[in-house]
Each structure stands twice: as C-alpha cells, then as structure tokens.
PDB file of N, CA and C in Angstrom:
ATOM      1  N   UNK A   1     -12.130  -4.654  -7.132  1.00  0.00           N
ATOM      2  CA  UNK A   1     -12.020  -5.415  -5.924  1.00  0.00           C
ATOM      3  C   UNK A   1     -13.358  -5.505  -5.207  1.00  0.00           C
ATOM      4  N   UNK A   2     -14.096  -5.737  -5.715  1.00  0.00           N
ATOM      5  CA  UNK A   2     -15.606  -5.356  -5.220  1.00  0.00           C
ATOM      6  C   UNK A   2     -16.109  -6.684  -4.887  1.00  0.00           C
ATOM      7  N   UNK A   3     -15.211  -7.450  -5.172  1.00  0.00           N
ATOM      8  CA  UNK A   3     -15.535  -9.208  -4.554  1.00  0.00           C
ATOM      9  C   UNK A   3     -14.780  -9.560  -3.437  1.00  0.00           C
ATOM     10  N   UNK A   4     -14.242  -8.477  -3.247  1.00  0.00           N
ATOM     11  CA  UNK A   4     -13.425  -8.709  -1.628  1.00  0.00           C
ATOM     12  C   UNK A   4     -14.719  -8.798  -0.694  1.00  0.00           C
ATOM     13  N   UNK A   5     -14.613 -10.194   0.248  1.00  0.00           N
ATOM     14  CA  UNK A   5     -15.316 -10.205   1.406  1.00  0.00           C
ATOM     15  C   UNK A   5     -15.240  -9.009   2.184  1.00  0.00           C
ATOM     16  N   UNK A   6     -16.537  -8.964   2.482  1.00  0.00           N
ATOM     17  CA  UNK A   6     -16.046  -7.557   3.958  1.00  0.00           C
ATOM     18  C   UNK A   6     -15.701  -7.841   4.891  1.00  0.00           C
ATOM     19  N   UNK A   7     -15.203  -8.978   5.496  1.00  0.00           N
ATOM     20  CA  UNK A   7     -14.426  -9.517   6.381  1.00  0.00           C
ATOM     21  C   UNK A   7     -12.984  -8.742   6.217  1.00  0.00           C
ATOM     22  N   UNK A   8     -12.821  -9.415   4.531  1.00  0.00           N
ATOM     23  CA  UNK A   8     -11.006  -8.937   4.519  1.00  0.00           C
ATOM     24  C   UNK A   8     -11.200  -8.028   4.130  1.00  0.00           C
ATOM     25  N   UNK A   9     -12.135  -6.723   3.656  1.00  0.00           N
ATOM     26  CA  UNK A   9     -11.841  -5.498   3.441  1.00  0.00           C
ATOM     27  C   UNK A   9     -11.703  -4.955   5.178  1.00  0.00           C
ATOM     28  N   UNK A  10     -12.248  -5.454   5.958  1.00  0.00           N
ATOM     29  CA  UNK A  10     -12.396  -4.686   7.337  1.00  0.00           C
ATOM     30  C   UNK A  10     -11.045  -5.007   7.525  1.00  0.00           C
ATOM     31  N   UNK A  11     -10.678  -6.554   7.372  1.00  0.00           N
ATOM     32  CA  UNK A  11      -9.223  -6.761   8.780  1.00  0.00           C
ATOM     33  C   UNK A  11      -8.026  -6.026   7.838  1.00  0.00           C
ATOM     34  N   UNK A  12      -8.289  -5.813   6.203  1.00  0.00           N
ATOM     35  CA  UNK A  12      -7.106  -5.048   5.379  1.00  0.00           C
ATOM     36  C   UNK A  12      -7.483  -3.423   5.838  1.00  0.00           C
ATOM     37  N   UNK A  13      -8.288  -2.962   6.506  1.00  0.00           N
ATOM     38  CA  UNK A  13      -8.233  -1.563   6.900  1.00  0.00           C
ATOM     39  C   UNK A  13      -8.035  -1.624   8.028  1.00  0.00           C
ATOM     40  N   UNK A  14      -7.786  -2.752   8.825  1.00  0.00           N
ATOM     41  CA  UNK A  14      -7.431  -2.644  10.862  1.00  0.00           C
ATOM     42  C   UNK A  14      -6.033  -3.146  10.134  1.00  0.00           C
ATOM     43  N   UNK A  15      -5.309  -3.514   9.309  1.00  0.00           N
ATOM     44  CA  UNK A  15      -4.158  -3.712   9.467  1.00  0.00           C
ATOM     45  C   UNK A  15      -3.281  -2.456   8.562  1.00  0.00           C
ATOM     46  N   UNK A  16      -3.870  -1.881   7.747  1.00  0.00           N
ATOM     47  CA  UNK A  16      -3.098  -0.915   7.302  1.00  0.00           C
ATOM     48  C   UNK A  16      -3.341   0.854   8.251  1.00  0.00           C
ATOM     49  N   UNK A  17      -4.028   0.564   9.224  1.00  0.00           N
ATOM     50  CA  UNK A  17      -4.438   1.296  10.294  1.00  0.00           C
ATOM     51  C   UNK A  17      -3.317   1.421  10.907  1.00  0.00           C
ATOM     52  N   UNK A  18      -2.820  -0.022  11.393  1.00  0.00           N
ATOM     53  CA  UNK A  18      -1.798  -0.725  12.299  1.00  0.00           C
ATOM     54  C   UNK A  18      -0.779   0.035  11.834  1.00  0.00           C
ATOM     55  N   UNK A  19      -0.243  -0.164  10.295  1.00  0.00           N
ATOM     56  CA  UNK A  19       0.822  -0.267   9.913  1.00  0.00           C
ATOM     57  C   UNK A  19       0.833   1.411   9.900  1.00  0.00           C
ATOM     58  N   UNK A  20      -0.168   2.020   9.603  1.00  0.00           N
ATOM     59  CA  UNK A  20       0.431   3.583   9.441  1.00  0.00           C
ATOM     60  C   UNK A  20       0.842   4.390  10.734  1.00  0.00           C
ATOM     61  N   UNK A  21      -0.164   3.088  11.926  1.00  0.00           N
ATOM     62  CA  UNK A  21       0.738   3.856  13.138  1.00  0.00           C
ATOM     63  C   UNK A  21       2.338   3.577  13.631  1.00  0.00           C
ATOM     64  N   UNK A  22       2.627   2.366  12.731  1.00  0.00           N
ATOM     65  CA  UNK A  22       3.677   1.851  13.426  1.00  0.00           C
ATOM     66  C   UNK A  22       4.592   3.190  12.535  1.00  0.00           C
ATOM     67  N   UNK A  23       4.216   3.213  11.405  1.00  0.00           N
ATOM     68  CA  UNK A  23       5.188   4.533  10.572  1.00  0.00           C
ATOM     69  C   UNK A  23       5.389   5.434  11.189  1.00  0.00           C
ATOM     70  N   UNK A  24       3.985   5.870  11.597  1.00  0.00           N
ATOM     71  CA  UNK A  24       4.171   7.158  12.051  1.00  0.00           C
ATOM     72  C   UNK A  24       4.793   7.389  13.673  1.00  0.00           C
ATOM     73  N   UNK A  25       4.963   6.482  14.532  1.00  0.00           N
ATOM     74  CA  UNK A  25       5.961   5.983  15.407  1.00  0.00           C
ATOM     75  C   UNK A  25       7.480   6.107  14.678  1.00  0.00           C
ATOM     76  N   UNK A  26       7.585   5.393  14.140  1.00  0.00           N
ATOM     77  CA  UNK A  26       9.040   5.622  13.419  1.00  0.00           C
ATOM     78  C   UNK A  26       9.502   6.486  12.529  1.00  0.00           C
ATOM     79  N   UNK A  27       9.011   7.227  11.934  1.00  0.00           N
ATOM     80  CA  UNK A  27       8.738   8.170  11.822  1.00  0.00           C
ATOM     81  C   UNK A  27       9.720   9.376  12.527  1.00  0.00           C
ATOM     82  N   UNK A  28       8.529   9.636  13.619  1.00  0.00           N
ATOM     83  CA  UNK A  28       9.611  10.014  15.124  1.00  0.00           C
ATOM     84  C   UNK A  28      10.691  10.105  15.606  1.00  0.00           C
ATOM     85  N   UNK A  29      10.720   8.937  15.656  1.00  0.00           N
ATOM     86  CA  UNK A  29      12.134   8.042  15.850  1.00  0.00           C
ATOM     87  C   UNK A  29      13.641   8.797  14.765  1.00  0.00           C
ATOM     88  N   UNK A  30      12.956   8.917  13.818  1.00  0.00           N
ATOM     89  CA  UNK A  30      13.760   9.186  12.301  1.00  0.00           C
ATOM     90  C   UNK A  30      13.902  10.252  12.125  1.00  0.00           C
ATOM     91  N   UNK A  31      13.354  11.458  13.247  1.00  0.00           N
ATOM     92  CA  UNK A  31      13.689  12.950  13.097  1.00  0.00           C
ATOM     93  C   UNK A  31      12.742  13.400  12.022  1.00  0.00           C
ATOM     94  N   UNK A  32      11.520  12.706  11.460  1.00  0.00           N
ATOM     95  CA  UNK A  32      10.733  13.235  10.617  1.00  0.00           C
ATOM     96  C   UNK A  32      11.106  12.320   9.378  1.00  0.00           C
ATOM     97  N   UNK A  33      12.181  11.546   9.042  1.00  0.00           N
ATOM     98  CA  UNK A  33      12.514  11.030   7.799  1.00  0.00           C
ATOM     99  C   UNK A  33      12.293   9.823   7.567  1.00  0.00           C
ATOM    100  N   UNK A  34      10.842  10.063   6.666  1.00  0.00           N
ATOM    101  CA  UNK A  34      10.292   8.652   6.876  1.00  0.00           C
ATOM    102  C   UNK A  34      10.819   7.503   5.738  1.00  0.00           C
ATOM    103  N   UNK A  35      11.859   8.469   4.750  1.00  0.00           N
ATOM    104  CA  UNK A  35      12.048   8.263   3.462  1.00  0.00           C
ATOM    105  C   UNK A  35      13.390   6.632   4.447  1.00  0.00           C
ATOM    106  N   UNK A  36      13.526   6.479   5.318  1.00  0.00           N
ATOM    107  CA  UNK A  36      14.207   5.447   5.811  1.00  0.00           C
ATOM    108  C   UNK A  36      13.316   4.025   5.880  1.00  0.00           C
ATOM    109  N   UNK A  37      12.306   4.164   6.013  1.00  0.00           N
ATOM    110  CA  UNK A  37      11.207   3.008   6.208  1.00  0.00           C
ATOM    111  C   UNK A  37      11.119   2.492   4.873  1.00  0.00           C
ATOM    112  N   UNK A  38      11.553   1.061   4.744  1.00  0.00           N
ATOM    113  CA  UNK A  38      11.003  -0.043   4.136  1.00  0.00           C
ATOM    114  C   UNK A  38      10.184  -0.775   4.114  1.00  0.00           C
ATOM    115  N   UNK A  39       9.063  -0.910   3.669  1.00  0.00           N
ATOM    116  CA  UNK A  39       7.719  -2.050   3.713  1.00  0.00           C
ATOM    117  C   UNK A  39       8.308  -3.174   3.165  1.00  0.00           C
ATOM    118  N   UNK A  40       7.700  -4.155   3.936  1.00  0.00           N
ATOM    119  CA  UNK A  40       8.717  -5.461   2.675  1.00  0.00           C
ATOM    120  C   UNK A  40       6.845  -6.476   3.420  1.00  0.00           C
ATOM    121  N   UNK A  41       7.148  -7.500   2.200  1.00  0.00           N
ATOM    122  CA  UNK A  41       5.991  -8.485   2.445  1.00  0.00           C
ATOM    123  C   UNK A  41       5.828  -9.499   1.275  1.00  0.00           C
ATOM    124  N   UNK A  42       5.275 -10.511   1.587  1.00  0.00           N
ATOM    125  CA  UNK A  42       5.074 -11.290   0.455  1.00  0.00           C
ATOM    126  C   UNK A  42       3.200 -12.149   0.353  1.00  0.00           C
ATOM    127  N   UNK A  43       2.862 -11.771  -0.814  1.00  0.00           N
ATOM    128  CA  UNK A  43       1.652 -12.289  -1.195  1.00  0.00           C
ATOM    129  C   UNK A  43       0.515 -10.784  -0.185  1.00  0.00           C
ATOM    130  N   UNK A  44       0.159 -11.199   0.470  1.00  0.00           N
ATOM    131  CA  UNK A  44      -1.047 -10.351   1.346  1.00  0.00           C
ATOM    132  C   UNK A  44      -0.467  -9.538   2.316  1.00  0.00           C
ATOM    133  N   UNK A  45       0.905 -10.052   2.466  1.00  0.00           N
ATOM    134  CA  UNK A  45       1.661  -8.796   3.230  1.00  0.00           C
ATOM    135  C   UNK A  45       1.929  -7.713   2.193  1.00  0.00           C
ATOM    136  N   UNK A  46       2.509  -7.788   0.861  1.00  0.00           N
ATOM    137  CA  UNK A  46       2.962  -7.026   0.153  1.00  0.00           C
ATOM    138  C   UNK A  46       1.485  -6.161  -0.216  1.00  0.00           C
ATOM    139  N   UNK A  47       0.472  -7.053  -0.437  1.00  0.00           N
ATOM    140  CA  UNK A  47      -0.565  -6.046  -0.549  1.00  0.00           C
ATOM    141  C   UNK A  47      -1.161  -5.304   0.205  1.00  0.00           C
ATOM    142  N   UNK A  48      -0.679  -5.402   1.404  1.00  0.00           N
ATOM    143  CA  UNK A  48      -1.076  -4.512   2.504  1.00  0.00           C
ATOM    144  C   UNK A  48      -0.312  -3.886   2.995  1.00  0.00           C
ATOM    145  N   UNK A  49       1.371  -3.438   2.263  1.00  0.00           N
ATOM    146  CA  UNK A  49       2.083  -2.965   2.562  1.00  0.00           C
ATOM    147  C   UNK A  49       1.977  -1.873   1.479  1.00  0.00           C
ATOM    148  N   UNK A  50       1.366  -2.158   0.739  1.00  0.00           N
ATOM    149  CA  UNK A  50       1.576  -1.394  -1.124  1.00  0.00           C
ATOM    150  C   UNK A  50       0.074  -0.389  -0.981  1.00  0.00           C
ATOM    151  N   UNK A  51      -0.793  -0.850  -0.337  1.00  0.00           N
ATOM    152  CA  UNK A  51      -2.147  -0.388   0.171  1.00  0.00           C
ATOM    153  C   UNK A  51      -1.406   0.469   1.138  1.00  0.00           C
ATOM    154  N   UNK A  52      -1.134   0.119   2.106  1.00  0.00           N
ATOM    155  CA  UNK A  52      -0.451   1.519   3.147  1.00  0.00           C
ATOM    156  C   UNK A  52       0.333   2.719   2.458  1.00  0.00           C
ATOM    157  N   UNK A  53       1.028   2.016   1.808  1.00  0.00           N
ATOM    158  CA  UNK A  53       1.885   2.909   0.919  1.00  0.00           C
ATOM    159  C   UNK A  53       0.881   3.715   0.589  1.00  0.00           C
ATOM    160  N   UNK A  54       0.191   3.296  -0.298  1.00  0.00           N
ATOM    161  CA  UNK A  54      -0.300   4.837  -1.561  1.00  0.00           C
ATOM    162  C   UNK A  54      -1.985   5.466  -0.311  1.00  0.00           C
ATOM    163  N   UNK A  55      -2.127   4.610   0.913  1.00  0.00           N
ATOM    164  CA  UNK A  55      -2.948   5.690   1.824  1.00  0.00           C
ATOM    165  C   UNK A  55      -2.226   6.750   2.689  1.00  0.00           C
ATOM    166  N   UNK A  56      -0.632   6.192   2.848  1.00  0.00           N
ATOM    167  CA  UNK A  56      -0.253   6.907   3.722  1.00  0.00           C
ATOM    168  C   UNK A  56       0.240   8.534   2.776  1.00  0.00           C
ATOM    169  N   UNK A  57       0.261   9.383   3.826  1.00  0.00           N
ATOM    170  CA  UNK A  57       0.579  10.618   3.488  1.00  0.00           C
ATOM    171  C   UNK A  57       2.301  11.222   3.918  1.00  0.00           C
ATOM    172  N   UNK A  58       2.913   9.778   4.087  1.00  0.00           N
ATOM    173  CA  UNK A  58       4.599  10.403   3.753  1.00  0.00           C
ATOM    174  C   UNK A  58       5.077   9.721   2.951  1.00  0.00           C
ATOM    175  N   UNK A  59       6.241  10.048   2.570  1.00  0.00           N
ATOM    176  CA  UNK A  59       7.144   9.260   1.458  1.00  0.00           C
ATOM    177  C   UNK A  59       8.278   8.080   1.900  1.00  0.00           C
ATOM    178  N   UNK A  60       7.805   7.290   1.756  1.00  0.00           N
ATOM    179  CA  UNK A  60       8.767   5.859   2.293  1.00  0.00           C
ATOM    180  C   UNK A  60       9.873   5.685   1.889  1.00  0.00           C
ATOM    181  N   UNK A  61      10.475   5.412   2.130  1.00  0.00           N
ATOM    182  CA  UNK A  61      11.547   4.555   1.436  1.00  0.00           C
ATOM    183  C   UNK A  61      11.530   3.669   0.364  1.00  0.00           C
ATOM    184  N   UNK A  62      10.410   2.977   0.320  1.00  0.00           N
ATOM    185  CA  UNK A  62      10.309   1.967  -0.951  1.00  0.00           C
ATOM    186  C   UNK A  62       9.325   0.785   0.138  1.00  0.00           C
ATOM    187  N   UNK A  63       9.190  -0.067  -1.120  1.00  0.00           N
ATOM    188  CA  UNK A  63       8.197  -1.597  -1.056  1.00  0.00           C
ATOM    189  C   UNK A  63       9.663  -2.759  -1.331  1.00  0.00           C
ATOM    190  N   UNK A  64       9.075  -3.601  -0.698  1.00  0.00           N
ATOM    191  CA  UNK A  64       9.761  -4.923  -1.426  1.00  0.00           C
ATOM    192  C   UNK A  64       9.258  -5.923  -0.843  1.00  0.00           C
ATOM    193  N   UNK A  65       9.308  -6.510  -2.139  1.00  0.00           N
ATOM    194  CA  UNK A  65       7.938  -8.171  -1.773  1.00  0.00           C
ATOM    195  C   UNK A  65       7.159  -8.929  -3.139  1.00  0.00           C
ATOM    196  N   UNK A  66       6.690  -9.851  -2.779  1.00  0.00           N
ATOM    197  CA  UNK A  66       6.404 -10.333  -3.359  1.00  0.00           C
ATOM    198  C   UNK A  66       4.404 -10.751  -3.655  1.00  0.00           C
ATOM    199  N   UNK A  67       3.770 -10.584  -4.472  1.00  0.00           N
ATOM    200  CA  UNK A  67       2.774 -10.342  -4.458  1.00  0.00           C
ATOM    201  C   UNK A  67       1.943 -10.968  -6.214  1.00  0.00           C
ATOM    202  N   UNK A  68       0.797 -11.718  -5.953  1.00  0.00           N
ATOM    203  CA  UNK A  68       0.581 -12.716  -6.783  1.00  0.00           C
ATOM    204  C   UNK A  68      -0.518 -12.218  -7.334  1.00  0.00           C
ATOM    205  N   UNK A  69      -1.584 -12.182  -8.614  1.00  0.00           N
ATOM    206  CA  UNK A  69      -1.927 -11.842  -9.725  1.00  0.00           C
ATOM    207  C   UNK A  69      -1.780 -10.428 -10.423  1.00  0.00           C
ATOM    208  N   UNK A  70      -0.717 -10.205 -10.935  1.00  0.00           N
ATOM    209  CA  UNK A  70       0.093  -9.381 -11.552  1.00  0.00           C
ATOM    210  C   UNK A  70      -1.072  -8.551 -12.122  1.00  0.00           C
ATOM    211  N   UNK A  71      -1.748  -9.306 -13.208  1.00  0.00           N
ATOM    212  CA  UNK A  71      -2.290  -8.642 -14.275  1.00  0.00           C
ATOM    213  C   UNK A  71      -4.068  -7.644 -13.622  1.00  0.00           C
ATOM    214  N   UNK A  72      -4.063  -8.417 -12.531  1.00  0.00           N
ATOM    215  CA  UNK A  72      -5.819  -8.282 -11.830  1.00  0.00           C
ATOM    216  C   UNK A  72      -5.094  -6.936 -11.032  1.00  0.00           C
ATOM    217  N   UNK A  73      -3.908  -6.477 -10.575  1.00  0.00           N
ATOM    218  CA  UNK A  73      -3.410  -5.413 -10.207  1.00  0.00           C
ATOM    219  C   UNK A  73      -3.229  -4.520 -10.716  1.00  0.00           C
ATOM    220  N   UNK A  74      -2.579  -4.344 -12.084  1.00  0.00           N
ATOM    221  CA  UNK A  74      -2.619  -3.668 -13.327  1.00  0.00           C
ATOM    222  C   UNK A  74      -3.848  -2.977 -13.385  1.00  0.00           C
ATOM    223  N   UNK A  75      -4.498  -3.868 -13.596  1.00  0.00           N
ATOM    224  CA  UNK A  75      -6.488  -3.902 -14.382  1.00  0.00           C
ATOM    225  C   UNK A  75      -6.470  -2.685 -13.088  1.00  0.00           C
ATOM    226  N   UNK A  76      -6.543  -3.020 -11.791  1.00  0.00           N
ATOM    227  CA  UNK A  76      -7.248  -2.120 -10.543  1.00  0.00           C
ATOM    228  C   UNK A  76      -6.693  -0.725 -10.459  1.00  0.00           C
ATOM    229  N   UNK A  77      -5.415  -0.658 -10.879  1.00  0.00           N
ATOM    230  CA  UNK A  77      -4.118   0.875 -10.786  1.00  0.00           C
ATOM    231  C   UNK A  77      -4.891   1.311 -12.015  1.00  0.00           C
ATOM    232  N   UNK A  78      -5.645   0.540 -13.338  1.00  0.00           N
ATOM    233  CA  UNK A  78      -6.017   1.992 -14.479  1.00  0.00           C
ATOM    234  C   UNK A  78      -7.664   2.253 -14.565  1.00  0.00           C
ATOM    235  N   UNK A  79      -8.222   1.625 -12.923  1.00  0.00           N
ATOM    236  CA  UNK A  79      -9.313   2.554 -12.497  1.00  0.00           C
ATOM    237  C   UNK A  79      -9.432   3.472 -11.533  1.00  0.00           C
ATOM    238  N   UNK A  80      -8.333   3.796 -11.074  1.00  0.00           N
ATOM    239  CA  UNK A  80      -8.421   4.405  -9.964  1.00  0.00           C
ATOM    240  C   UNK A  80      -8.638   5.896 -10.348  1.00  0.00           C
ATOM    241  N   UNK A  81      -8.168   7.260  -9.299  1.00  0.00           N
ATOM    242  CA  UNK A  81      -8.308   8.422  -9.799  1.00  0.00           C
ATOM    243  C   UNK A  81      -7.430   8.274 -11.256  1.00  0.00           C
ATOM    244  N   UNK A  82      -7.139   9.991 -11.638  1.00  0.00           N
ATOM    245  CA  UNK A  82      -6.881  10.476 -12.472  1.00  0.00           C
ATOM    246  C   UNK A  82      -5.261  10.508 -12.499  1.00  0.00           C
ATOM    247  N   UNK A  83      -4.415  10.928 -11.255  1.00  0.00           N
ATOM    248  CA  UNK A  83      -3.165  11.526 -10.714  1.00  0.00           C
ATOM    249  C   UNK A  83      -2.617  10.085 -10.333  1.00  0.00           C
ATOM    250  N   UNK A  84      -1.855   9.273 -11.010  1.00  0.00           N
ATOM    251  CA  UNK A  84      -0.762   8.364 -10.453  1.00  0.00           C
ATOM    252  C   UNK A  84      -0.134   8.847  -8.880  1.00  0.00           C
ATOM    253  N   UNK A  85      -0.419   7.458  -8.535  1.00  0.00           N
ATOM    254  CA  UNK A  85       0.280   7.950  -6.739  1.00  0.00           C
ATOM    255  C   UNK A  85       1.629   7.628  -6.672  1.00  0.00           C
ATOM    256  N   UNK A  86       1.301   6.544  -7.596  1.00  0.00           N
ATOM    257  CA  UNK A  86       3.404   6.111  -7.545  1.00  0.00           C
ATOM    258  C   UNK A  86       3.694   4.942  -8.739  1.00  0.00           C
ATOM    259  N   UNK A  87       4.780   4.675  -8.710  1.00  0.00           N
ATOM    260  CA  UNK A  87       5.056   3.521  -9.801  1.00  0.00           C
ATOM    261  C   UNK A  87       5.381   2.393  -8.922  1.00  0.00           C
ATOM    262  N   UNK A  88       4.699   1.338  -9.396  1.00  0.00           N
ATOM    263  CA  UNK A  88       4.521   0.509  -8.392  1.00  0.00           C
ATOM    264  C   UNK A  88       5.317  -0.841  -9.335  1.00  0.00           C
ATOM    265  N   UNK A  89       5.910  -1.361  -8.505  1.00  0.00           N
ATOM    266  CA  UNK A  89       6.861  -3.012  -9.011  1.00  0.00           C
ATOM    267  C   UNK A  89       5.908  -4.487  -9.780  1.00  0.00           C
ATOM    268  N   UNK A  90       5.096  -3.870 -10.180  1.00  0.00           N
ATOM    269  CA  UNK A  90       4.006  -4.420 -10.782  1.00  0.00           C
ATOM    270  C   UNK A  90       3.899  -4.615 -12.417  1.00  0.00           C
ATOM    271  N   UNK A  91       4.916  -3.522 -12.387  1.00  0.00           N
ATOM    272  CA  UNK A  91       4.863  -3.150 -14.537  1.00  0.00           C
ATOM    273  C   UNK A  91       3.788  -2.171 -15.122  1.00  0.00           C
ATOM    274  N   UNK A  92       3.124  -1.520 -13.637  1.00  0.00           N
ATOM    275  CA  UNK A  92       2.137  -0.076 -13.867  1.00  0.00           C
ATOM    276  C   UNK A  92       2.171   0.257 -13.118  1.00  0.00           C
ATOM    277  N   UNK A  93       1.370   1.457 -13.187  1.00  0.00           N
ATOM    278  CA  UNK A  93       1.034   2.549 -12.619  1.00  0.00           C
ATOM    279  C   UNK A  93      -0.282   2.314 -11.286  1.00  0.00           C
ATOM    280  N   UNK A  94      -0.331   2.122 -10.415  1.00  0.00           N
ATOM    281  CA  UNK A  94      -1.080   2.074  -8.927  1.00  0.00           C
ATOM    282  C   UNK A  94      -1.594   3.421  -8.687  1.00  0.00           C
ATOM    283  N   UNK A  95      -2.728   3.512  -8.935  1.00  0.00           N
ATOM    284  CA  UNK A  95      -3.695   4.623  -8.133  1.00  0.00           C
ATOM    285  C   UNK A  95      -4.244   4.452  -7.442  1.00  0.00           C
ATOM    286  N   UNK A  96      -4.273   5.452  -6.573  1.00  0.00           N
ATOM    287  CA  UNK A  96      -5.318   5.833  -5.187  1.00  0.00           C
ATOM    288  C   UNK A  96      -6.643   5.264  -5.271  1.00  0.00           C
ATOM    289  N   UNK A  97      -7.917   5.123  -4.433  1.00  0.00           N
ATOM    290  CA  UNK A  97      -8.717   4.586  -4.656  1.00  0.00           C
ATOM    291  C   UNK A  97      -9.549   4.969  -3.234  1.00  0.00           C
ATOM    292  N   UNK A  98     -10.400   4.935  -2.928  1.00  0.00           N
ATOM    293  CA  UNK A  98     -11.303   5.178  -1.621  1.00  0.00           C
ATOM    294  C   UNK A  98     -11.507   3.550  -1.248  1.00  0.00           C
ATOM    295  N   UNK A  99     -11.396   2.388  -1.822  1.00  0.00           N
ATOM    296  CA  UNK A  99     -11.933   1.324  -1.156  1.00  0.00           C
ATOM    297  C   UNK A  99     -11.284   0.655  -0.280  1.00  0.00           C
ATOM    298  N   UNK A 100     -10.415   1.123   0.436  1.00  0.00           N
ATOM    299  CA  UNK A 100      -9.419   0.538   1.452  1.00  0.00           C
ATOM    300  C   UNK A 100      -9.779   1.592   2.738  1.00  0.00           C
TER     301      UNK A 100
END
C-alpha cells in the first residue's frame, strides 16, 4: 500500500482513530463486551472498518461489508507480520501491519 496518498493514509488513521473511540465508548456501554459490536461498511467503509478491526485491541463481534480488489488484499495480508490477526472474509488470512 505504499501508493496510498498521504492524504488518505492520514484521513484512514483520523477515521479509524474515530472509530476505535466510538468502540471503546460502547464498549462501556456493553459492561466490557465488546464481542456485541458489529463493523459493517461497504467499499472504503469496509476497509476502514477491517483496518480498525485488526488495530484495535478487543474482540468484536465480526465485520460485514463489502469491499473491492479482492486479490490486491490477499497480496497485502501475506506481507504483513508473522502471527495471523484474524481470518478475514476475503478468502485469506489479514495481518497486522504498522502502516495504518
């Protein structure tokens, strides 16, 4: 992803900023059980919902959405670390990464 403008790498880290506070607000709300929260999104929502996902440090409930070049996603989940973060609705494996 190293051809991402730094425009949208900045506003995809002020929005998954956003989104981990809104979790962690609800969160709260949930008595600690964050495993109730659903991310849902489609195209650049889903990728910035799927990006929150594997930065955030609780366990969600799940993703659902819809999200467009399948295979350029794939390619990015088998450079990441070593340790799979999760199985992602993609048809691989999504790893962690420092560039978000």
């Amino acid at each position: 992803m190293d051809d991402i403008y730094p425009s949208t790498r900045e506003e995809l880290q002020a929005d998954v900023g956003f989104l981990l506070s809104v979790i962690h607000d609800e969160t709260k709300r949930l008595n600690g059980d964050a495993s109730r929260i659903i991310l849902t999104g489609i195209s650049q929502g889903c990728a910035t919902g799927l990006i929150t996902m594997l930065k955030g440090q609780c366990k969600l409930g799940g993703l659902s959405g819809w999200m467009p070049f399948r295979a350029q996603i794939e390619e990015i989940g088998t450079k990441g670390s070593m340790e799979p973060a999760m199985r992602a609705g993609v048809g691989g494996i999504v790893r962690v990464d420092d560039r978000f």
